[in-house]
C-alpha atoms as a PDB file:
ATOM      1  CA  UNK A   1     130.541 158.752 172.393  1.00  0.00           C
ATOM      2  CA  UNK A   2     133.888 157.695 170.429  1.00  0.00           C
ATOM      3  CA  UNK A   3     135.084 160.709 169.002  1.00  0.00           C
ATOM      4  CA  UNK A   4     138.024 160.324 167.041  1.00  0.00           C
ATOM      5  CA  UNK A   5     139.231 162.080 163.832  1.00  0.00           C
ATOM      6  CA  UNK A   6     140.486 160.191 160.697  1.00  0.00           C
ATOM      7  CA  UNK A   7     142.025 162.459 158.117  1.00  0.00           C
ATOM      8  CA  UNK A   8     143.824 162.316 154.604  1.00  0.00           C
ATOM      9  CA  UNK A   9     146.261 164.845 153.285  1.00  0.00           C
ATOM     10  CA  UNK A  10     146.200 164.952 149.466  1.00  0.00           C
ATOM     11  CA  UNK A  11     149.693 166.798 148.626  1.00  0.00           C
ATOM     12  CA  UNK A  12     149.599 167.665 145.159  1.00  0.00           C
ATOM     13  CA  UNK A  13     147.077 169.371 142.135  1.00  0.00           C
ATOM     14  CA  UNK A  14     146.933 165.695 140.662  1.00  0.00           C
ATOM     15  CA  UNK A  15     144.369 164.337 142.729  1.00  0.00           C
ATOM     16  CA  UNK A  16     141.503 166.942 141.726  1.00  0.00           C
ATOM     17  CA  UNK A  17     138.746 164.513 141.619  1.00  0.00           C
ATOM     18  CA  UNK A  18     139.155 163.439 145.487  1.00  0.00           C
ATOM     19  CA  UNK A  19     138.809 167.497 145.969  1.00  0.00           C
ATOM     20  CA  UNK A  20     136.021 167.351 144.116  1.00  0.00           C
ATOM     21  CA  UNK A  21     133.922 164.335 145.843  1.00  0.00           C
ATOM     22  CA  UNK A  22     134.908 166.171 149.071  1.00  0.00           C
ATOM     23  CA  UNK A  23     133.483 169.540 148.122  1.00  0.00           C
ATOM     24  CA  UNK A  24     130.276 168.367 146.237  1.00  0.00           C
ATOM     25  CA  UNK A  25     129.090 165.131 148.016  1.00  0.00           C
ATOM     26  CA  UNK A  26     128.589 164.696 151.008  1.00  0.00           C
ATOM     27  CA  UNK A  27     127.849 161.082 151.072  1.00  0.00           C
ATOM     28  CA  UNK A  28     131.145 159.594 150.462  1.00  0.00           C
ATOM     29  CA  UNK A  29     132.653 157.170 152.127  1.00  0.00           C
ATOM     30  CA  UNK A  30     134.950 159.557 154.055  1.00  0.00           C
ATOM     31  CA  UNK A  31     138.571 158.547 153.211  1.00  0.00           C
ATOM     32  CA  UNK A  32     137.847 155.161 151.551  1.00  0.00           C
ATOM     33  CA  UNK A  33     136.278 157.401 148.714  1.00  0.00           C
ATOM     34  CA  UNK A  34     139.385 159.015 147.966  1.00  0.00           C
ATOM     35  CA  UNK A  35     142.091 157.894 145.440  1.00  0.00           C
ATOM     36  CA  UNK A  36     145.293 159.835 145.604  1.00  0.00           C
ATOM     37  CA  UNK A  37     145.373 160.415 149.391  1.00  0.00           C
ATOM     38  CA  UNK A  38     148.881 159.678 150.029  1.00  0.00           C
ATOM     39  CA  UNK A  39     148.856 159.584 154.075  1.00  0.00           C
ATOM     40  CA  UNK A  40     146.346 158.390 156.315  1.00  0.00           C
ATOM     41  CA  UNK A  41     145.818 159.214 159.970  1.00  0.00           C
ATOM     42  CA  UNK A  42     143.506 158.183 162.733  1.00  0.00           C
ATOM     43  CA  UNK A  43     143.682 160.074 166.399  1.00  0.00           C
ATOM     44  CA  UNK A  44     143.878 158.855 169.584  1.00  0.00           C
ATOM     45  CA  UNK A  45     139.874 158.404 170.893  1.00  0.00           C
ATOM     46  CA  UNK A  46     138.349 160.595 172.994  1.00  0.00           C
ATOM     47  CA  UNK A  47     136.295 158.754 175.803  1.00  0.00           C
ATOM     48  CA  UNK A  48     133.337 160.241 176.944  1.00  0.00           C
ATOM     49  CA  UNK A  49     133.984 158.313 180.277  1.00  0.00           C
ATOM     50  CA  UNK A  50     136.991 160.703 180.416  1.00  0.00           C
ATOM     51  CA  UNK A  51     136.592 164.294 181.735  1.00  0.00           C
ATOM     52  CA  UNK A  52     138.999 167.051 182.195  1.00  0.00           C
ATOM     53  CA  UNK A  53     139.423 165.987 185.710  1.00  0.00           C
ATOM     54  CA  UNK A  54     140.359 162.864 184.732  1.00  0.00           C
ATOM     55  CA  UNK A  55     142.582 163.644 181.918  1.00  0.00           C
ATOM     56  CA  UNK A  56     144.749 166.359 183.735  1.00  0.00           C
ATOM     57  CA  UNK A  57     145.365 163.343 187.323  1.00  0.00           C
ATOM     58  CA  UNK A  58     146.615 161.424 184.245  1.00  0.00           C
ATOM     59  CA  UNK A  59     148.963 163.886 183.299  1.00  0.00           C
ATOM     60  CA  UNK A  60     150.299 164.666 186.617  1.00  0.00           C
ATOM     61  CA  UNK A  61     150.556 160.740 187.141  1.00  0.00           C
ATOM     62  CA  UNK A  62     152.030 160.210 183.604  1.00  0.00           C
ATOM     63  CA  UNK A  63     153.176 162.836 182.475  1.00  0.00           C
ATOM     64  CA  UNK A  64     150.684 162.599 179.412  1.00  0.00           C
ATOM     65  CA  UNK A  65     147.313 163.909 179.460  1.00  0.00           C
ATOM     66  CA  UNK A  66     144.607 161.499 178.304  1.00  0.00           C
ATOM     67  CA  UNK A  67     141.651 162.589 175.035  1.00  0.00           C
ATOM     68  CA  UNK A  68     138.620 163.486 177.268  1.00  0.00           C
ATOM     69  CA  UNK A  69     135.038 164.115 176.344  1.00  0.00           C
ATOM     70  CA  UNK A  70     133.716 167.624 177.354  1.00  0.00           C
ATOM     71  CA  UNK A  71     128.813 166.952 177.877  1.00  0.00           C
ATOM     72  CA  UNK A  72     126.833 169.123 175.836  1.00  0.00           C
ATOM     73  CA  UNK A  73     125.233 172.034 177.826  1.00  0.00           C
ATOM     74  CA  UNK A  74     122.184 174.008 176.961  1.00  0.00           C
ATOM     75  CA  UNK A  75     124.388 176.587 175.126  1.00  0.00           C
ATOM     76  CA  UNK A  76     126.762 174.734 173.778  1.00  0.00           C
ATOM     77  CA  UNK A  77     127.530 171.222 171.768  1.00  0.00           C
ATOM     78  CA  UNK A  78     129.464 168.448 172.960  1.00  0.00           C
ATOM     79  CA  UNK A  79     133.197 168.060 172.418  1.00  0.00           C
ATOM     80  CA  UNK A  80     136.200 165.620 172.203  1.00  0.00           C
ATOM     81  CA  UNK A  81     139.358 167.278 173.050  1.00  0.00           C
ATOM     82  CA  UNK A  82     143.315 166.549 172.528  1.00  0.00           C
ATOM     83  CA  UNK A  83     145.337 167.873 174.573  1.00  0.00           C
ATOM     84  CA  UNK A  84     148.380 169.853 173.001  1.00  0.00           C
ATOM     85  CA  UNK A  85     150.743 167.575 174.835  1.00  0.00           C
ATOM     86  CA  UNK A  86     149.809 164.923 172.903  1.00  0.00           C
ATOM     87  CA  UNK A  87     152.307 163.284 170.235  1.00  0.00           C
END
């Protein structure tokens, strides 16, 4: 698993078509689709060879705690986390 987020922020009432293909179809082409977003972002990746245990001996090595991948359980889906640390 790389899980990573890429978002767009579209800032003003201008852009109303990009809301649009957003809300109605959901086979865009994620940000590529969209026309007026004016910023761009991608994350930091979230190994899934990374666990918490792994992440937090980073952070008292480094001072900075690394993305890690939290396994799906029977009860619960699989999930990528940031820590809050991050910049």
């Amino acid at each position: 698993v790389d899980a990573c987020m890429l978002v767009a922020a579209v800032e003003t009432e201008i852009w109303k078509e990009d809301m649009e293909l957003l809300e109605k179809n959901q086979y865009y082409n994620g940000v590529f689709d969209l026309n007026g977003a004016a910023h761009v972002g991608r994350s930091r990746t979230a190994w899934a060879n990374v666990n918490v245990h792994q992440s937090n001996a980073a952070k008292r090595k480094t001072g900075k705690a690394l993305p890690y991948h939290v396994k799906k359980t029977w009860n619960k889906s699989p999930r990528a986390i940031w820590p809050e640390d991050e910049d």
